[in-house]
Protein backbone atom coordinates (compact mmCIF):
# COMPACT_ATOMS: atom_id res chain seq x y z
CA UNK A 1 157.14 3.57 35.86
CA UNK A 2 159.96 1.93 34.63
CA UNK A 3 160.34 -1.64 35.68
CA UNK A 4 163.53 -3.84 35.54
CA UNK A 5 163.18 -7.79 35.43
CA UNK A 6 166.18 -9.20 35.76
CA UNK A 7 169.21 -8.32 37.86
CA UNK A 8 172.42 -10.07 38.49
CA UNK A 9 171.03 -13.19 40.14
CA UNK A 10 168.87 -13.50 36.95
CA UNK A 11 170.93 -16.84 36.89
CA UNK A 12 169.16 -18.50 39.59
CA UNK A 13 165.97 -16.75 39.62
CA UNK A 14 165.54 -18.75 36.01
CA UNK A 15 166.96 -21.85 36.83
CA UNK A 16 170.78 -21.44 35.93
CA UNK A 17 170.28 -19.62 32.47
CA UNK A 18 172.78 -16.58 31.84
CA UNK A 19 173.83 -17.11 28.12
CA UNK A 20 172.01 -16.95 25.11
CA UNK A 21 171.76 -20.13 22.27
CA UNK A 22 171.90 -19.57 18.71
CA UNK A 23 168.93 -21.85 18.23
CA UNK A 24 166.20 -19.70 19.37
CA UNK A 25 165.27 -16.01 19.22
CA UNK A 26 167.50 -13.95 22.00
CA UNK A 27 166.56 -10.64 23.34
CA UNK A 28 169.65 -7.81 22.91
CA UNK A 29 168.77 -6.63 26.23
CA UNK A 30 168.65 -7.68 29.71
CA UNK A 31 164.60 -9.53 29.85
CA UNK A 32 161.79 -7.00 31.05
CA UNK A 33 158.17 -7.98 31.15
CA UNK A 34 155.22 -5.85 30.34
CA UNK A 35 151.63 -7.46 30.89
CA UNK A 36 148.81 -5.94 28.91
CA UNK A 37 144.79 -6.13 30.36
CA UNK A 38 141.57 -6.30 28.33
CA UNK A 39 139.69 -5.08 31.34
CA UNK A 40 140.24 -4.53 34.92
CA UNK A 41 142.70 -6.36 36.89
CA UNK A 42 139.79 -7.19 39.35
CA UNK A 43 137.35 -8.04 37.00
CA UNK A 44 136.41 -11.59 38.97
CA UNK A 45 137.33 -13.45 35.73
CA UNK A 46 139.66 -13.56 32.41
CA UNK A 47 142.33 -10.39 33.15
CA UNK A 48 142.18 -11.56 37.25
CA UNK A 49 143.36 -14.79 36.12
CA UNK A 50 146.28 -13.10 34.27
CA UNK A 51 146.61 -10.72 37.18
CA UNK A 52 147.20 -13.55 39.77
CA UNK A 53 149.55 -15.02 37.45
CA UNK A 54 151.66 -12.16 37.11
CA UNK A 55 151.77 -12.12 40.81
CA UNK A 56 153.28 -15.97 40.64
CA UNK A 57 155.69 -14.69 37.85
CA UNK A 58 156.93 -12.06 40.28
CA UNK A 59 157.73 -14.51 43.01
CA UNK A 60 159.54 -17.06 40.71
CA UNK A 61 161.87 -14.60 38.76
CA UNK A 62 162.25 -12.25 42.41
CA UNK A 63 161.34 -8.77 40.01
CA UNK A 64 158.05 -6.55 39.52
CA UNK A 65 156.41 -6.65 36.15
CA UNK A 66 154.64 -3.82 34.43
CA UNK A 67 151.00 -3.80 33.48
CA UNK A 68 148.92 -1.61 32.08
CA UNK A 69 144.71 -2.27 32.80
CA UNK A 70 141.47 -1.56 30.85
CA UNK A 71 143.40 -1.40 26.82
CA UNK A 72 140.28 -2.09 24.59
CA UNK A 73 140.50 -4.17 21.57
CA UNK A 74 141.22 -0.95 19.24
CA UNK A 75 144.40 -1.45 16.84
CA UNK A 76 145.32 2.31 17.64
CA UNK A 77 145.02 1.97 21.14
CA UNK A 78 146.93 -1.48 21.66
CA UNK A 79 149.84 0.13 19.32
CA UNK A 80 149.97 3.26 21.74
CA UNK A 81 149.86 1.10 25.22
CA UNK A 82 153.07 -0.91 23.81
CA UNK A 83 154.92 1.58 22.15
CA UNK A 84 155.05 2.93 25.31
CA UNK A 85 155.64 -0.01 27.42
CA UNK A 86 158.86 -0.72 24.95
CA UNK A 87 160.06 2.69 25.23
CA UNK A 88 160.33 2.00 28.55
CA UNK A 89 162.67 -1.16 28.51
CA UNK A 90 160.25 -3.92 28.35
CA UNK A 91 161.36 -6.38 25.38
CA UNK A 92 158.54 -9.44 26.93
CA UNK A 93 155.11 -7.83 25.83
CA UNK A 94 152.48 -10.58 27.01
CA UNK A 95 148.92 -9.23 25.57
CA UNK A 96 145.75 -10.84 26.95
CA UNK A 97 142.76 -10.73 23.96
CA UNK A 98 141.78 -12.04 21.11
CA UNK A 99 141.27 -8.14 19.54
CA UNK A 100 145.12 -7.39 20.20
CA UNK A 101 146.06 -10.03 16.90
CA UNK A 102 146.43 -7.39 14.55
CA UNK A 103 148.34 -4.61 16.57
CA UNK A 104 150.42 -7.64 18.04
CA UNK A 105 151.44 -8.64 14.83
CA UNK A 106 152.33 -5.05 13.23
CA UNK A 107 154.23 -4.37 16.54
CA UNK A 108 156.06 -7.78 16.57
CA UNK A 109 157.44 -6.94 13.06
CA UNK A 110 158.21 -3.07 13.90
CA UNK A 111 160.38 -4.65 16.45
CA UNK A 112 161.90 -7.70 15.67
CA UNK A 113 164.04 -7.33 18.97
CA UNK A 114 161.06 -7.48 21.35
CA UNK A 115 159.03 -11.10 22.34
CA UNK A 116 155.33 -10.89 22.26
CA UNK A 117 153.07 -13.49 23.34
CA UNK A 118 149.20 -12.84 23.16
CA UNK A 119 146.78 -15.48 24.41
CA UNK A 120 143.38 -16.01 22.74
CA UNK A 121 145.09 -14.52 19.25
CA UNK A 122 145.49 -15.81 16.24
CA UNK A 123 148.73 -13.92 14.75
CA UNK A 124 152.22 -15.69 14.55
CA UNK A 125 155.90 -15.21 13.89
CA UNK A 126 159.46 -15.11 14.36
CA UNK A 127 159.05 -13.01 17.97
CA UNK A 128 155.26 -13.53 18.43
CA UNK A 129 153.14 -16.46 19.84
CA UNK A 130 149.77 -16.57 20.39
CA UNK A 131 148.24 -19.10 22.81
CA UNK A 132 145.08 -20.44 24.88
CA UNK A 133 144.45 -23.70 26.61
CA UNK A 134 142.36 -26.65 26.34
CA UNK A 135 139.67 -25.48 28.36
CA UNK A 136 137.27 -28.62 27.22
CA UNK A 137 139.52 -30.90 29.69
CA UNK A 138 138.86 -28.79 32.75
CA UNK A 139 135.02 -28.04 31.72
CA UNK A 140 134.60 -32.02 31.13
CA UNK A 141 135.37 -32.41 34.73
CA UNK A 142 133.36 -29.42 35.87
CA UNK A 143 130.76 -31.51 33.77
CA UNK A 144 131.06 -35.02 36.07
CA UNK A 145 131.00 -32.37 39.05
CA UNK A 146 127.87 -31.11 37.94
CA UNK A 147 126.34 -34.71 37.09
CA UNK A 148 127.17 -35.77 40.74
CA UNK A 149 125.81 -32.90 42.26
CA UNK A 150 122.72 -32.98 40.43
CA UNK A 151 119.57 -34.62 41.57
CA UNK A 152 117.12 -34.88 38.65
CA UNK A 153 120.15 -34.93 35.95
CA UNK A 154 118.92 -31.48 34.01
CA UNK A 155 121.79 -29.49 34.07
CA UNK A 156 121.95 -25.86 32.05
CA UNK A 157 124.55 -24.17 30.73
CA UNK A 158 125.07 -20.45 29.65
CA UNK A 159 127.58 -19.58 27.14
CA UNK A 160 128.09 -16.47 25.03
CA UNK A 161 129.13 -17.45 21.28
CA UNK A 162 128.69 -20.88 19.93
CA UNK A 163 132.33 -20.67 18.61
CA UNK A 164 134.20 -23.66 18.30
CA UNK A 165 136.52 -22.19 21.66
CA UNK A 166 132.53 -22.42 23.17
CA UNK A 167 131.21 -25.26 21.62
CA UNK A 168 134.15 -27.80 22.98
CA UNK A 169 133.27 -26.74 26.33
CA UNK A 170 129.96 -27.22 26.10
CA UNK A 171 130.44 -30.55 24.70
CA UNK A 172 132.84 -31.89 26.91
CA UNK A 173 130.90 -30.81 29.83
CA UNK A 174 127.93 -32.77 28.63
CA UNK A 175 130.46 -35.88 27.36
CA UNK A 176 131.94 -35.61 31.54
CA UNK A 177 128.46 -35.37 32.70
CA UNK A 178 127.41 -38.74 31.06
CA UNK A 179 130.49 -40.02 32.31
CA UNK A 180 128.49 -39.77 35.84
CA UNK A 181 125.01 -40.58 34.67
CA UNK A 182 124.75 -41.70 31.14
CA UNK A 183 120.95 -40.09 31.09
CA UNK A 184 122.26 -36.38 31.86
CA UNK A 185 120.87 -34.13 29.45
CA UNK A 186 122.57 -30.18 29.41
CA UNK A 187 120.16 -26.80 27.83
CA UNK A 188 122.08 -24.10 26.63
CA UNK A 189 121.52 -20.65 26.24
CA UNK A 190 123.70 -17.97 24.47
CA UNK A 191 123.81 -14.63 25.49
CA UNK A 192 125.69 -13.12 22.53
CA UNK A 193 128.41 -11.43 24.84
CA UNK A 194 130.87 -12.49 26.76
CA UNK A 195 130.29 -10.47 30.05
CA UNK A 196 126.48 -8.98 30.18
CA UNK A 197 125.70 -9.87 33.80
CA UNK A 198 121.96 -8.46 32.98
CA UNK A 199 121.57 -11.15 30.01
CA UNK A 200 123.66 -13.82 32.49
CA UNK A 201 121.37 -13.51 34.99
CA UNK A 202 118.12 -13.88 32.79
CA UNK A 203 119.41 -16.79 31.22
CA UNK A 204 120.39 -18.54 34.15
CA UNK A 205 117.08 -17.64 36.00
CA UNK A 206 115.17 -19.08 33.01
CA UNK A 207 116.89 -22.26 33.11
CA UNK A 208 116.56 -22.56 37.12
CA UNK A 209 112.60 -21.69 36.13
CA UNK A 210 112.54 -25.30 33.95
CA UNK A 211 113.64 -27.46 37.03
CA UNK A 212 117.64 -27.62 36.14
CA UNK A 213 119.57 -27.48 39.46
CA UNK A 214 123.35 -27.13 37.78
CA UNK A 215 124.44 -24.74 35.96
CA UNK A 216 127.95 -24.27 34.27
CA UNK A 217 129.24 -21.20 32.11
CA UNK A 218 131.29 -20.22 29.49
CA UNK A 219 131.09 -16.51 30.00
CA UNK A 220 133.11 -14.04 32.50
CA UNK A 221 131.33 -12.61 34.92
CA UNK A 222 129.96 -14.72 38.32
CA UNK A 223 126.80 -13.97 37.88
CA UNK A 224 125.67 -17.81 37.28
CA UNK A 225 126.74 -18.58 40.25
CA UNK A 226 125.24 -15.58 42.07
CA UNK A 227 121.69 -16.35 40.68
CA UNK A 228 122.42 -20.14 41.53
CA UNK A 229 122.85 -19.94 44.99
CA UNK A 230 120.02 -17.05 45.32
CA UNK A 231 117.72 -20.39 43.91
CA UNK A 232 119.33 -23.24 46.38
CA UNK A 233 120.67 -24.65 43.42
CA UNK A 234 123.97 -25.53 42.25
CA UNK A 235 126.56 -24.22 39.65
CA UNK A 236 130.07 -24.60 38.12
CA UNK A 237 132.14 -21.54 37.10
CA UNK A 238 134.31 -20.41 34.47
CA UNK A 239 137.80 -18.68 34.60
CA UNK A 240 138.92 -18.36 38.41
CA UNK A 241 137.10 -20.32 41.29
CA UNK A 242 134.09 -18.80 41.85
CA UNK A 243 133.57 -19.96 45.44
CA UNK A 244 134.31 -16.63 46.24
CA UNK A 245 131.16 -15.63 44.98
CA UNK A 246 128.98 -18.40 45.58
CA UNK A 247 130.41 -20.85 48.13
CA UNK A 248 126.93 -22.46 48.87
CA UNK A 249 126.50 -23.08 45.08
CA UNK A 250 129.65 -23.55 42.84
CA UNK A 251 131.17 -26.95 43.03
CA UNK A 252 133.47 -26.84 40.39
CA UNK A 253 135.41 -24.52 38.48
CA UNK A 254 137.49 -24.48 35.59
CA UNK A 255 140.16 -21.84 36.44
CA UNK A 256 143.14 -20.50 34.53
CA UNK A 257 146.76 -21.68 35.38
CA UNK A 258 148.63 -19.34 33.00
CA UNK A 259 151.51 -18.95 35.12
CA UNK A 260 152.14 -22.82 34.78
CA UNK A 261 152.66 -22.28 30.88
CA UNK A 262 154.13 -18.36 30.98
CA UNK A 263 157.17 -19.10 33.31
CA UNK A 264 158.78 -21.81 31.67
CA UNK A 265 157.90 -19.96 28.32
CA UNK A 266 159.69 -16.71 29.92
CA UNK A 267 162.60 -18.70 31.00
CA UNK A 268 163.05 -19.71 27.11
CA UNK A 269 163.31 -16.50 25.91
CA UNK A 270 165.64 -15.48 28.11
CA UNK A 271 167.59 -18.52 27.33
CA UNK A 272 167.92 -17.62 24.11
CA UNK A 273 166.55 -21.00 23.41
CA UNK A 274 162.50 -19.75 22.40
CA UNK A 275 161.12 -21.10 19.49
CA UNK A 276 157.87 -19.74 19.00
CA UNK A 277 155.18 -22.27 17.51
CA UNK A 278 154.32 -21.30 14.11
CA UNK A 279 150.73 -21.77 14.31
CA UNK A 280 150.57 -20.83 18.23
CA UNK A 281 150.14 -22.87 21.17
CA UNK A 282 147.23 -24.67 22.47
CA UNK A 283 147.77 -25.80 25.92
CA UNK A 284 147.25 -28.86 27.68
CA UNK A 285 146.27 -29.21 31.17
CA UNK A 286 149.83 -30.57 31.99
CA UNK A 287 151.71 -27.59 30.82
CA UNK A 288 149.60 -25.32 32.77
CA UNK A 289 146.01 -23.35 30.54
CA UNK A 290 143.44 -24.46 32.68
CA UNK A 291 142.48 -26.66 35.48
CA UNK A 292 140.05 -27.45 38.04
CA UNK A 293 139.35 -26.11 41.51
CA UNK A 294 136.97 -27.49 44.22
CA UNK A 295 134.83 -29.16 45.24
CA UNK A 296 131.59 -28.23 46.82
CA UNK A 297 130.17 -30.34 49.66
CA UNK A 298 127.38 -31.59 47.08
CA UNK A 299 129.96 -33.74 45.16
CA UNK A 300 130.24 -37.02 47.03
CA UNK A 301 133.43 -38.17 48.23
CA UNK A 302 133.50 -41.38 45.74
CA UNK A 303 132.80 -38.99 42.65
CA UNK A 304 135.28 -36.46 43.53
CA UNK A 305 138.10 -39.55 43.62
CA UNK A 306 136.65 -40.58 40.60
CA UNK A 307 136.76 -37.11 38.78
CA UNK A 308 140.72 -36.78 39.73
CA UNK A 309 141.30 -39.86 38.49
CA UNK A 310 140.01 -38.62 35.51
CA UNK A 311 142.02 -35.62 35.36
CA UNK A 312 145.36 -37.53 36.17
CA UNK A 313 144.20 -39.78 33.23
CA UNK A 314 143.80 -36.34 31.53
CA UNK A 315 147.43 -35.39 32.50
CA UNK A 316 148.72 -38.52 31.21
CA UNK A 317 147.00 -37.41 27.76
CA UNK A 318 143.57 -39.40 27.69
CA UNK A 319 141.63 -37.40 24.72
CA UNK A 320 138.35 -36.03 25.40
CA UNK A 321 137.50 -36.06 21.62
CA UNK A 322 138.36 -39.53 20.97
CA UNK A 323 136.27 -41.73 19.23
CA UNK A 324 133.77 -43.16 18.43
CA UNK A 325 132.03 -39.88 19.01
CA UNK A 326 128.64 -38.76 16.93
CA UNK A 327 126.43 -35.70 17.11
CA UNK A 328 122.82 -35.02 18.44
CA UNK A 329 121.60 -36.16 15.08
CA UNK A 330 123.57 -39.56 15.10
CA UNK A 331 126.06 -38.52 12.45
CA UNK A 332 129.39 -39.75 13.26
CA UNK A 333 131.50 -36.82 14.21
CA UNK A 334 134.82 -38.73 15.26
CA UNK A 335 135.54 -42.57 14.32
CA UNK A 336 136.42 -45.55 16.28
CA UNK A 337 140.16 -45.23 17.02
CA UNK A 338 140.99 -41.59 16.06
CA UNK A 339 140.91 -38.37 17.90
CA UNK A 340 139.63 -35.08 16.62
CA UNK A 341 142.15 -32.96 14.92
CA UNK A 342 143.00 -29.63 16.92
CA UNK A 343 142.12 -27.88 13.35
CA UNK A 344 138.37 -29.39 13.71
CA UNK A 345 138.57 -28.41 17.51
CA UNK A 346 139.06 -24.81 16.28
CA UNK A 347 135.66 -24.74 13.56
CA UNK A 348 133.51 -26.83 15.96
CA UNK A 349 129.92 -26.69 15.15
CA UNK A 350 128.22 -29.84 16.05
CA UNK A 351 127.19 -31.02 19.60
CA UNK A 352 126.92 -34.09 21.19
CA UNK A 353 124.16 -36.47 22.15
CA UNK A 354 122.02 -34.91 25.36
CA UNK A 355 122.60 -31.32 24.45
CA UNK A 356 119.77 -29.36 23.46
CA UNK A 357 120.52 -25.82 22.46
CA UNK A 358 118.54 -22.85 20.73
CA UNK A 359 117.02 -22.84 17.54
């Protein structure tokens, strides 16, 4: 179905803008907007979270916006959705996965008329920006959640990849932990994919079998939080509150704000005034990526006023990866007085003091 975004009172649905500026890429046309899924809209996780934002879009800009669900990380496939999509009308394509780099970036050049954006990618350009958040600033305070609701200080975490996108989490959460009790120590346990709720639930219930009582994730499905509150234990989820899963067990969750960063991004390009950043954007909890949401009844009232004071200090820019910061052998990893470059962010492969992983 064909879906029009903008309308005459465009103008104060975005804030006053109704000309274009010659110092930014402009759309020829009147802006559309076109949302493209990895999975299902409903999935409980990563494309609900971009579902729910679209929903926010709608309400600030006063139009419908297209999406199309379940397009799979295939190059031919991607191509085919968004040919169609622009065929259509829709000149703001807004892809949702890591896989859809390439296509995005054959398509953006096919049609140099048309504004993509793509979050978790990696491809850039004149009409194309690819973008994720810092999600080690929301999963360090998931980590001082999970510290305070912790009894014995042995907290687990399941993950899927350790990437460097997976690794920061995982060491942040640990680094917010010991900001609660300097003795927490956090196992983790890779599952190799990012949504296998049979391998989730395994790892979880092996970790809840070696006395840990807290549990955070970095993978999408709530499963973590289903097996933690099935053991009277506690957990902290990943991606959209998962409360609605486990409201007994999750007391923290780092949840995806996109709308926060895509709305004031949209109102650029139709500005005329967009500027895409040539190596993408990695968002900060200020300008919207992620965030928390809680907290369960475990956290006690003076840690929860002490973990959003944290996260204000966090929107005022305090750096996670500041140092001095070493690793789990003792080598220094960040000196006294500097902060780890996003570049060394990205290739992350070291982990902090109290985190034990595989071998």
């Amino acid at each position: 179905m064909r879906r029009r975004f903008l309308a005459v009172a465009i103008s104060m649905a975005l804030s006053g803008i109704t000309t274009a500026h010659a110092d930014g890429f402009a759309l020829k046309a009147k802006p559309r907007i076109a949302m493209v899924y990895f999975s299902s809209k409903t999935d409980g996780g990563w494309s609900q979270s971009f579902d729910e934002a679209r929903a926010k879009m709608e309400t600030a800009f006063g139009e419908k916006i297209a999406y199309v669900e379940n397009v799979p990380e295939v190059t031919s496939v991607v191509e085919s959705t968004v040919e169609q999509l622009i065929k259509r009308g829709n000149n703001i394509i807004i892809g949702t996965a890591f896989g859809y780099a390439d296509a995005f970036k054959d398509l953006a050049k096919r049609h140099p008329d048309v504004a993509f954006l793509n979050a978790a990618g990696t491809a850039n350009g004149p009409n194309l920006e690819s973008f994720y958040g810092r999600t080690y600033e929301s999963q360090y305070l998931c980590g001082m959640a999970a510290a305070a609701a912790s009894k014995t200080g042995k907290l687990g975490f399941v993950a899927a990849n350790p990437f460097g996108v997976v690794n920061w989490t995982i060491n942040a959460y640990e680094l917010g932990a010991r900001k609660v009790n300097p003795n927490a120590q956090l196992t983790v346990v890779f599952t190799g994919s990012w949504d296998d709720p049979v391998k989730e639930r395994a790892a979880a219930t092996a970790l809840a079998d070696h006395g840990i009582d807290v549990i955070g994730q970095h993978v999408d499905s709530p499963t973590i939080q289903l097996v933690a509150q099935e053991r009277g234990i506690h957990g902290t989820g990943h991606h959209r509150d998962m409360r609605s899963f486990a409201p007994k067990a999750t007391v923290c969750s780092s949840v995806w704000v996109w709308d926060r960063f895509l709305i004031p991004e949209v109102r650029k390009i139709a500005a005329g005034s967009w500027q895409p950043a040539p190596n993408g954007v990695l968002i900060e909890m200020k300008d919207g990526g992620t965030d928390i949401a809680g907290f369960g009844s475990a956290v006690p009232a003076d840690k929860q006023a002490l973990i959003l004071a944290e996260r204000d200090a966090i929107i005022k820019g305090k750096q996670i990866y500041a140092g001095p910061l070493s690793d789990n052998d003792g080598k220094p990893r960040v000196l006294a007085d500097q902060v780890l470059p996003d570049q060394d962010l990205w290739k992350m492969n070291w982990f902090v003091k109290g985190v034990i992983t595989q071998k």
